[in-house]
Protein backbone atom coordinates (compact mmCIF):
# COMPACT_ATOMS: atom_id res chain seq x y z
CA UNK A 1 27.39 7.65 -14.29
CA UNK A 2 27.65 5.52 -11.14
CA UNK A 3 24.26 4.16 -10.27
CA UNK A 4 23.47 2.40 -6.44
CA UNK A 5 20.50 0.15 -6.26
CA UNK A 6 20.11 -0.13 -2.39
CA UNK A 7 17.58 -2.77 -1.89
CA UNK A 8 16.98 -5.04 -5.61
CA UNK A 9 15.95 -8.27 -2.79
CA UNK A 10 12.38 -5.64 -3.13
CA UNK A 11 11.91 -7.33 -6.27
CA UNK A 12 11.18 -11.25 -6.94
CA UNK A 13 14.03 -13.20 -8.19
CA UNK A 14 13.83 -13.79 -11.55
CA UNK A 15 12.94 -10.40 -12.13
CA UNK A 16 16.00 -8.93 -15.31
CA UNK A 17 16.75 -6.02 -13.50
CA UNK A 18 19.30 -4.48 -16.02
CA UNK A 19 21.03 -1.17 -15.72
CA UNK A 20 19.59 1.55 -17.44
CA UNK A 21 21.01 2.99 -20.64
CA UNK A 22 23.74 5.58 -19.96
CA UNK A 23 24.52 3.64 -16.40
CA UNK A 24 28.68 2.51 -16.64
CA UNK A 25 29.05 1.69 -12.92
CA UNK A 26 25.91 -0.12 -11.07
CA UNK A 27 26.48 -1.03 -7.74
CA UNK A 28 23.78 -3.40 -6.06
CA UNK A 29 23.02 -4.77 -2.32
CA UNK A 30 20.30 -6.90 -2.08
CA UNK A 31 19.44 -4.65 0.99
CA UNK A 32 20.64 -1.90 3.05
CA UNK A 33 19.96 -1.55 6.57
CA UNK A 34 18.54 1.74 7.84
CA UNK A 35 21.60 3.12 9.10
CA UNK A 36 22.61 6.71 7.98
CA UNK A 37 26.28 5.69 7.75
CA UNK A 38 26.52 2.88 5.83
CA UNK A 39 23.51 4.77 3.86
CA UNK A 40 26.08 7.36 3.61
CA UNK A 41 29.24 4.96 2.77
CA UNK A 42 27.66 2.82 -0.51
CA UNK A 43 26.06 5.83 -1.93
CA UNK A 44 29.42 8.47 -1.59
CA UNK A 45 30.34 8.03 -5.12
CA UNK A 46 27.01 8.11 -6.62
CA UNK A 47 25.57 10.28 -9.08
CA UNK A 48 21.92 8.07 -8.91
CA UNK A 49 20.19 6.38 -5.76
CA UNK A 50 17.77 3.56 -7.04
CA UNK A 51 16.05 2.52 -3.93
CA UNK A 52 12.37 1.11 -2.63
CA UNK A 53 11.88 1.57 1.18
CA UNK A 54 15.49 2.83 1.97
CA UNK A 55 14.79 6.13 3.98
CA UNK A 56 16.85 9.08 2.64
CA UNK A 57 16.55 12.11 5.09
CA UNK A 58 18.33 15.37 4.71
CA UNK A 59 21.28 14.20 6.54
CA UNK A 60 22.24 11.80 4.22
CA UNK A 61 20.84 13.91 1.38
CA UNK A 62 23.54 17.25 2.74
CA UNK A 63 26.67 13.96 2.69
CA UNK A 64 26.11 13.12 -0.68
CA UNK A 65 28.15 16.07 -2.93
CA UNK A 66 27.66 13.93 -6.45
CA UNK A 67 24.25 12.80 -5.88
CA UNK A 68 21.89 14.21 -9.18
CA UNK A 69 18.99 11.64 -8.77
CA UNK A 70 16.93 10.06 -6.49
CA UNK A 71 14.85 6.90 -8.39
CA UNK A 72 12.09 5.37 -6.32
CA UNK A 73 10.91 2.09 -7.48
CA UNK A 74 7.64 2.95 -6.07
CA UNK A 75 4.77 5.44 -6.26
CA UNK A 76 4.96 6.55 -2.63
CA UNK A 77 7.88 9.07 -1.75
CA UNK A 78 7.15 9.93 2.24
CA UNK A 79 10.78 7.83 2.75
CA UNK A 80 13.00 10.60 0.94
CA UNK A 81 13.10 14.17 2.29
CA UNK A 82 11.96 16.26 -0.56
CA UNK A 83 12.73 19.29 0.94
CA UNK A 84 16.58 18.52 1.50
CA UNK A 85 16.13 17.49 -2.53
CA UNK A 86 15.23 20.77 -3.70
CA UNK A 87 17.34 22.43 -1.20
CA UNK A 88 20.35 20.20 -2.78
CA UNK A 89 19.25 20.30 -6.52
CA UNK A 90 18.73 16.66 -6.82
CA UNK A 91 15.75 15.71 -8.80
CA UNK A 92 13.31 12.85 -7.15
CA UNK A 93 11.92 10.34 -9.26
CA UNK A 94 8.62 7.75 -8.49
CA UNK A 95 7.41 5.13 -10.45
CA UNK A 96 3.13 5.14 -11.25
CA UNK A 97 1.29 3.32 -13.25
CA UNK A 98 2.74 0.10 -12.80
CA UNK A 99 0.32 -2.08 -10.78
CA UNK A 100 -2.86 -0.81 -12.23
CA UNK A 101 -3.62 -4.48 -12.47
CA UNK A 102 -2.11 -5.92 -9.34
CA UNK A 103 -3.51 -3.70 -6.46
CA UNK A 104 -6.61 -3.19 -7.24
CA UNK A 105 -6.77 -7.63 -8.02
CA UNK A 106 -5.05 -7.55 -5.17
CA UNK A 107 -7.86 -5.45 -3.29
CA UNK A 108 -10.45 -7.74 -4.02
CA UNK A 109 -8.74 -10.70 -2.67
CA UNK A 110 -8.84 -8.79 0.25
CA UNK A 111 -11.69 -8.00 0.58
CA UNK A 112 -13.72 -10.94 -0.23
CA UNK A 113 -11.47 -12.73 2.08
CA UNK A 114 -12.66 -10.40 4.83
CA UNK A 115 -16.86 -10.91 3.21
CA UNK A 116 -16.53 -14.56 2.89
CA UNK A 117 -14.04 -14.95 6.20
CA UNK A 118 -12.01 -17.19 3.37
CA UNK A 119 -8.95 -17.91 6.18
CA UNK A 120 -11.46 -18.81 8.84
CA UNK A 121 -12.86 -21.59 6.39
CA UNK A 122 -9.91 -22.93 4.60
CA UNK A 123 -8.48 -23.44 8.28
CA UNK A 124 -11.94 -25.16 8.91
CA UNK A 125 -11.29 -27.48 6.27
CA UNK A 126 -7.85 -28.57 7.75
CA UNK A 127 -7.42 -28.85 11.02
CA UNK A 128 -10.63 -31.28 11.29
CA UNK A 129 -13.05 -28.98 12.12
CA UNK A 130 -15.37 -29.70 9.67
CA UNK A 131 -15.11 -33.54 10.08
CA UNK A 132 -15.84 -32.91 13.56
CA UNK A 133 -18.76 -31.10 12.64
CA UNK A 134 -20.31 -33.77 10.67
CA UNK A 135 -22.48 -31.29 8.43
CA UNK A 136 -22.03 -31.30 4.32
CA UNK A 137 -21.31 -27.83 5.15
CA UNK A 138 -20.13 -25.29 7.64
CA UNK A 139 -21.79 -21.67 7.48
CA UNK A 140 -21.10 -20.58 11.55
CA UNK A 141 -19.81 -17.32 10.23
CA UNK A 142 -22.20 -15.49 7.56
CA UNK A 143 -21.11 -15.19 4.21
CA UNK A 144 -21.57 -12.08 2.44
CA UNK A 145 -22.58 -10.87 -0.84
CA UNK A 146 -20.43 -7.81 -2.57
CA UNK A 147 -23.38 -7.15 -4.60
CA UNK A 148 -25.45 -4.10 -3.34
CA UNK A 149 -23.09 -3.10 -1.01
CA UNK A 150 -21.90 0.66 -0.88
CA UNK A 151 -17.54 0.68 -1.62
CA UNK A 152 -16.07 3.76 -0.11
CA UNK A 153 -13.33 4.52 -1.83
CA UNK A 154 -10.88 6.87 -0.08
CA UNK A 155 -7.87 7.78 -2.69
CA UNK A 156 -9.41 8.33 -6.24
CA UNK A 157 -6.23 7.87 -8.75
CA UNK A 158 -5.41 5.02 -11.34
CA UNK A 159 -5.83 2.28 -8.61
CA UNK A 160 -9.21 3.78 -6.80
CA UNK A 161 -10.64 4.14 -10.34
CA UNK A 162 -10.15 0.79 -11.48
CA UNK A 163 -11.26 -0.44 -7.88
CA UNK A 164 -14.26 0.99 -8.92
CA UNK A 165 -14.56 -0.79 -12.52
CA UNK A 166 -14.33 -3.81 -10.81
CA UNK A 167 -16.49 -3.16 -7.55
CA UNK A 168 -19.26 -2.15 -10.39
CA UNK A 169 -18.99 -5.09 -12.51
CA UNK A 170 -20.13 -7.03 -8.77
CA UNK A 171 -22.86 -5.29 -8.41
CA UNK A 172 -21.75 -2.47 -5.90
CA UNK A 173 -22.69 1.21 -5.58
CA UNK A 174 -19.33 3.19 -5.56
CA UNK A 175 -18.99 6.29 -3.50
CA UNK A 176 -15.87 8.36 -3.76
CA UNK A 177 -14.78 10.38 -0.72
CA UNK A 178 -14.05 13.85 -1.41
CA UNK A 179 -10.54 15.37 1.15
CA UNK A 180 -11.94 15.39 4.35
CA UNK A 181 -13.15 18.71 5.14
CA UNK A 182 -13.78 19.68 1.97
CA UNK A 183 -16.90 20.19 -0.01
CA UNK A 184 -16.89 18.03 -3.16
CA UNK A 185 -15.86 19.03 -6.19
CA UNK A 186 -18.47 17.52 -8.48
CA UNK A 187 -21.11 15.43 -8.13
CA UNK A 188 -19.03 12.32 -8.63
CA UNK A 189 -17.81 13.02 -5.33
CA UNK A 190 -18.62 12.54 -2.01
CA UNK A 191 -18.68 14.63 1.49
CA UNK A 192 -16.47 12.36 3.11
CA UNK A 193 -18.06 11.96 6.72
CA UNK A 194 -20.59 10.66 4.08
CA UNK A 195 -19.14 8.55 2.91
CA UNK A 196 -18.25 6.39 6.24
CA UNK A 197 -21.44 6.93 7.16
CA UNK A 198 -23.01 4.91 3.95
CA UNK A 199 -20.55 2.57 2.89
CA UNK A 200 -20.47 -1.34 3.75
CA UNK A 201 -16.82 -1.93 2.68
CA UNK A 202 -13.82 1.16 2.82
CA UNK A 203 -11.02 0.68 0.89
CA UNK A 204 -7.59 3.18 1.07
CA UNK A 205 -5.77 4.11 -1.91
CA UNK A 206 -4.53 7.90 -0.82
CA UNK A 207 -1.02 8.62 -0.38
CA UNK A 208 0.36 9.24 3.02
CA UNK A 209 0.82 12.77 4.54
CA UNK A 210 0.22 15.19 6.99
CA UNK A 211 -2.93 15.57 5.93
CA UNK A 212 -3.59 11.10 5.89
CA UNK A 213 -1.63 10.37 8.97
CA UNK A 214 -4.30 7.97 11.02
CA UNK A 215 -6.75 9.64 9.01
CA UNK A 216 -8.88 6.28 10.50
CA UNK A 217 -8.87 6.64 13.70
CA UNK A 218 -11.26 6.44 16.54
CA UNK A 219 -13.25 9.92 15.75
CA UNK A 220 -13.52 8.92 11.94
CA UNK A 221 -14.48 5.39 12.89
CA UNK A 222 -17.33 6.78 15.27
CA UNK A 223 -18.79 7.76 12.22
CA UNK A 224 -19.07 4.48 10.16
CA UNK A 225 -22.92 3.47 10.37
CA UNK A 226 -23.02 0.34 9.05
CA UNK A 227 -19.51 -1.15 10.94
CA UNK A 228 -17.97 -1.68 7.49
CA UNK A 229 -15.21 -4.04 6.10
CA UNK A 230 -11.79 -1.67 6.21
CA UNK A 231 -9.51 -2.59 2.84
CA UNK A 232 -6.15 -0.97 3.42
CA UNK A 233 -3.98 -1.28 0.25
CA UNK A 234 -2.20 2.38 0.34
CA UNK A 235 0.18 2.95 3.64
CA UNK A 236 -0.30 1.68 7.00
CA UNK A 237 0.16 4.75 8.64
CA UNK A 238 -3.44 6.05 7.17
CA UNK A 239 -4.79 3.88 9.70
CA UNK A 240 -4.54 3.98 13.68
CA UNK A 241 -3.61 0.29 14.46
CA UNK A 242 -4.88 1.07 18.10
CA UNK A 243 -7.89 2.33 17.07
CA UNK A 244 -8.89 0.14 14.50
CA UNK A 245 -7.77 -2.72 16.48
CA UNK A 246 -10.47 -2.01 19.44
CA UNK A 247 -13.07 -0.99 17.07
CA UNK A 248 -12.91 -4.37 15.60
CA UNK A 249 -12.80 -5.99 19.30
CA UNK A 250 -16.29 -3.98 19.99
CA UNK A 251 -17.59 -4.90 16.82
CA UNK A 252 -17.75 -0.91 15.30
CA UNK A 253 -16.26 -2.49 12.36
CA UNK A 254 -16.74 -5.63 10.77
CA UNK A 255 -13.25 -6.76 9.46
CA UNK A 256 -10.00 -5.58 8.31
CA UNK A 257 -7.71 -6.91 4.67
CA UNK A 258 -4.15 -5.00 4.75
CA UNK A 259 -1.37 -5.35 2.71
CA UNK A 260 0.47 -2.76 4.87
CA UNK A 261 1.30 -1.36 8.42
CA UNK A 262 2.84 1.47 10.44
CA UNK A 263 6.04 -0.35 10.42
CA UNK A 264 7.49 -3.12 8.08
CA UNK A 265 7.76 -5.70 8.32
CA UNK A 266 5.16 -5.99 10.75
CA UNK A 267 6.42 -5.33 14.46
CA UNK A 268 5.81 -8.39 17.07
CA UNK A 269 3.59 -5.81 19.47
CA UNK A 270 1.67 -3.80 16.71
CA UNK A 271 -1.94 -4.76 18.21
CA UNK A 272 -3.48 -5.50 14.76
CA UNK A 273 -1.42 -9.08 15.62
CA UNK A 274 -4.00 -9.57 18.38
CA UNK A 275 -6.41 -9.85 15.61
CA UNK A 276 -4.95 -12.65 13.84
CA UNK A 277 -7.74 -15.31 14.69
CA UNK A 278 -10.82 -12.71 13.61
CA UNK A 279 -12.79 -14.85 10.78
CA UNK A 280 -13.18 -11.45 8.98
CA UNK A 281 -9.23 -10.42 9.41
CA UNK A 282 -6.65 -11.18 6.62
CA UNK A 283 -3.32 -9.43 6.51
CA UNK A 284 -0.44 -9.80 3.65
CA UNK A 285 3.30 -8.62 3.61
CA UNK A 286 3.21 -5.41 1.45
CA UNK A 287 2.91 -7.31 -1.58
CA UNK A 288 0.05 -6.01 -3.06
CA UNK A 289 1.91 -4.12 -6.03
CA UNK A 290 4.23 -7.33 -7.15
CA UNK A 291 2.84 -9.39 -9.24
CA UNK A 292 5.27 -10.27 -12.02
CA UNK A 293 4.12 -8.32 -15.14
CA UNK A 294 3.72 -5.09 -12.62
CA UNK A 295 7.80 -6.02 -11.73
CA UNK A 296 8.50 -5.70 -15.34
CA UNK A 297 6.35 -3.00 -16.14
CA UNK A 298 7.87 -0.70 -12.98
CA UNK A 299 11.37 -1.66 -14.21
CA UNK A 300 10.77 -0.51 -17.65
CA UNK A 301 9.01 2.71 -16.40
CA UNK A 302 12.18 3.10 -13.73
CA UNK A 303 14.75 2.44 -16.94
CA UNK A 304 13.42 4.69 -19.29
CA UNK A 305 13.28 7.85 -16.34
CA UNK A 306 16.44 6.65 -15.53
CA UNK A 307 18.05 6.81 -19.23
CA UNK A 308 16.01 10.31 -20.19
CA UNK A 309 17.74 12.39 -16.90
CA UNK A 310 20.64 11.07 -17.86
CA UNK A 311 20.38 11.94 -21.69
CA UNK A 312 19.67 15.64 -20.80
CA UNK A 313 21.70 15.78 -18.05
């Protein structure tokens, strides 16, 4: 079977990326540019797309006669049309379970960046600030505890639920937010306009839908109480980047830690830039899910997929 692995430059170099068993022809790019044609042109042969952020709509999909399999080397799928795969008969394939230890480690940096304005004080430290200051220390922006705060946590899978292992072993009350709209299910959950009223910190660890588009925005904002810390580890679109931009201006919330945005890499005018310079602000590149052992561990999980579709194929 011809295998194409559209983007491998995802991954870290270093990282053994070998083909899977029952691959004889693997084709790799380090990336492919989001361009239906030369989409279109690498993949015409192919029998299996391996790909991260590569977006594979149904015009691509309806150009590809050979195509069987679709392999994501991620856990989000909102950048393949599923529909145009069932309609086709091609089978689409994530990867979970890989970065139980990186994203929610990853989360925590995060947010105790955003609690402890960590940026704002290591740049204090550098650029002569502190010398200037004089003082044996500098505490001009409050430091603050995780223990006793409320965590709502929006998203409750493998990642939310160790999120909340963790959050527990500091000392924080864990609420998890039930769908909004719904009633909860059991009394481990919570109503979710509840939950932004009580919690100190948010953090976001739902997938990204119709029903999760902006699902911050400025009416669901109006209802955090206590101007919370935001923690966005999950998709950038779950979060209004207008609306959580000025609500951090007025001071409705307290700080923001994302590792993703509406479009990547970041765009030069998405206003969360404007923010750059907030002591409680602290942004990454979508890299919350690589640390090395969760590279190895998604390309094991990704081989073996790989190798069983093909064995029964």
């Amino acid at each position: 079977m011809q295998a194409v692995f559209l983007d491998k430059g995802t991954f870290s170099e270093g990282i053994d990326l070998p083909a899977p068993t029952g691959i004889d022809d693997y084709i790799t790019y380090e990336d492919t540019a989001q361009d239906n044609a030369l989409i279109i042109e690498r993949c015409q042969n192919a029998e299996i797309i391996i790909a991260n952020k590569v977006k594979i709509n149904a015009e691509i999909i309806a150009q590809l006669p050979k195509l069987k399999l679709i392999q994501l080397t991620a856990t989000g799928m909102d950048n393949v049309d599923q529909v145009a795969c069932a309609e086709h008969d091609i089978t689409l394939y994530n990867v979970a379970g890989y970065a139980v230890k990186s994203v929610p480690e990853h989360t925590f940096m995060l947010m105790l960046n955003a609690m402890r304005a960590g940026i704002y004080y290591h740049q204090k430290v550098v650029d002569g600030s502190w010398q200037d200051n004089g003082n044996f220390c500098l505490l001009d922006i409050p430091l603050i505890d995780l223990e006793d705060k409320t965590l709502g946590i929006v998203g409750v899978g493998t990642i939310g639920k160790r999120v909340t292992e963790i959050a527990r072993a500091f000392g924080m009350q864990v609420l998890w937010a039930e769908h909004q709209g719904r009633t909860p299910r059991s009394d481990d959950y919570t109503a979710f306009d509840e939950v932004l009223a009580c919690a100190d910190v948010i953090s976001l660890h739902c997938p990204l839908n119709e029903h999760t588009q902006h699902l911050i925005d400025k009416d669901t904002i109006a209802k955090m109480a206590k101007k919370p810390i935001l923690v966005n580890v999950a998709r950038g679109g779950i979060v209004d980047s207008q609306a959580l931009t000025d609500a951090i201006h007025s001071g409705r919330v307290s700080g923001y830690g994302s590792d993703v945005f509406e479009q990547e890499p970041i765009i030069t005018d998405d206003p969360l830039l404007t923010l750059k310079d907030h002591p409680r602000v602290i942004f990454s590149p979508h890299n919350a899910w690589g640390s090395r052992s969760a590279q190895e561990t998604l390309w094991q999980i990704l081989s073996k997929q790989v190798a069983d579709f093909i064995h029964k194929s």
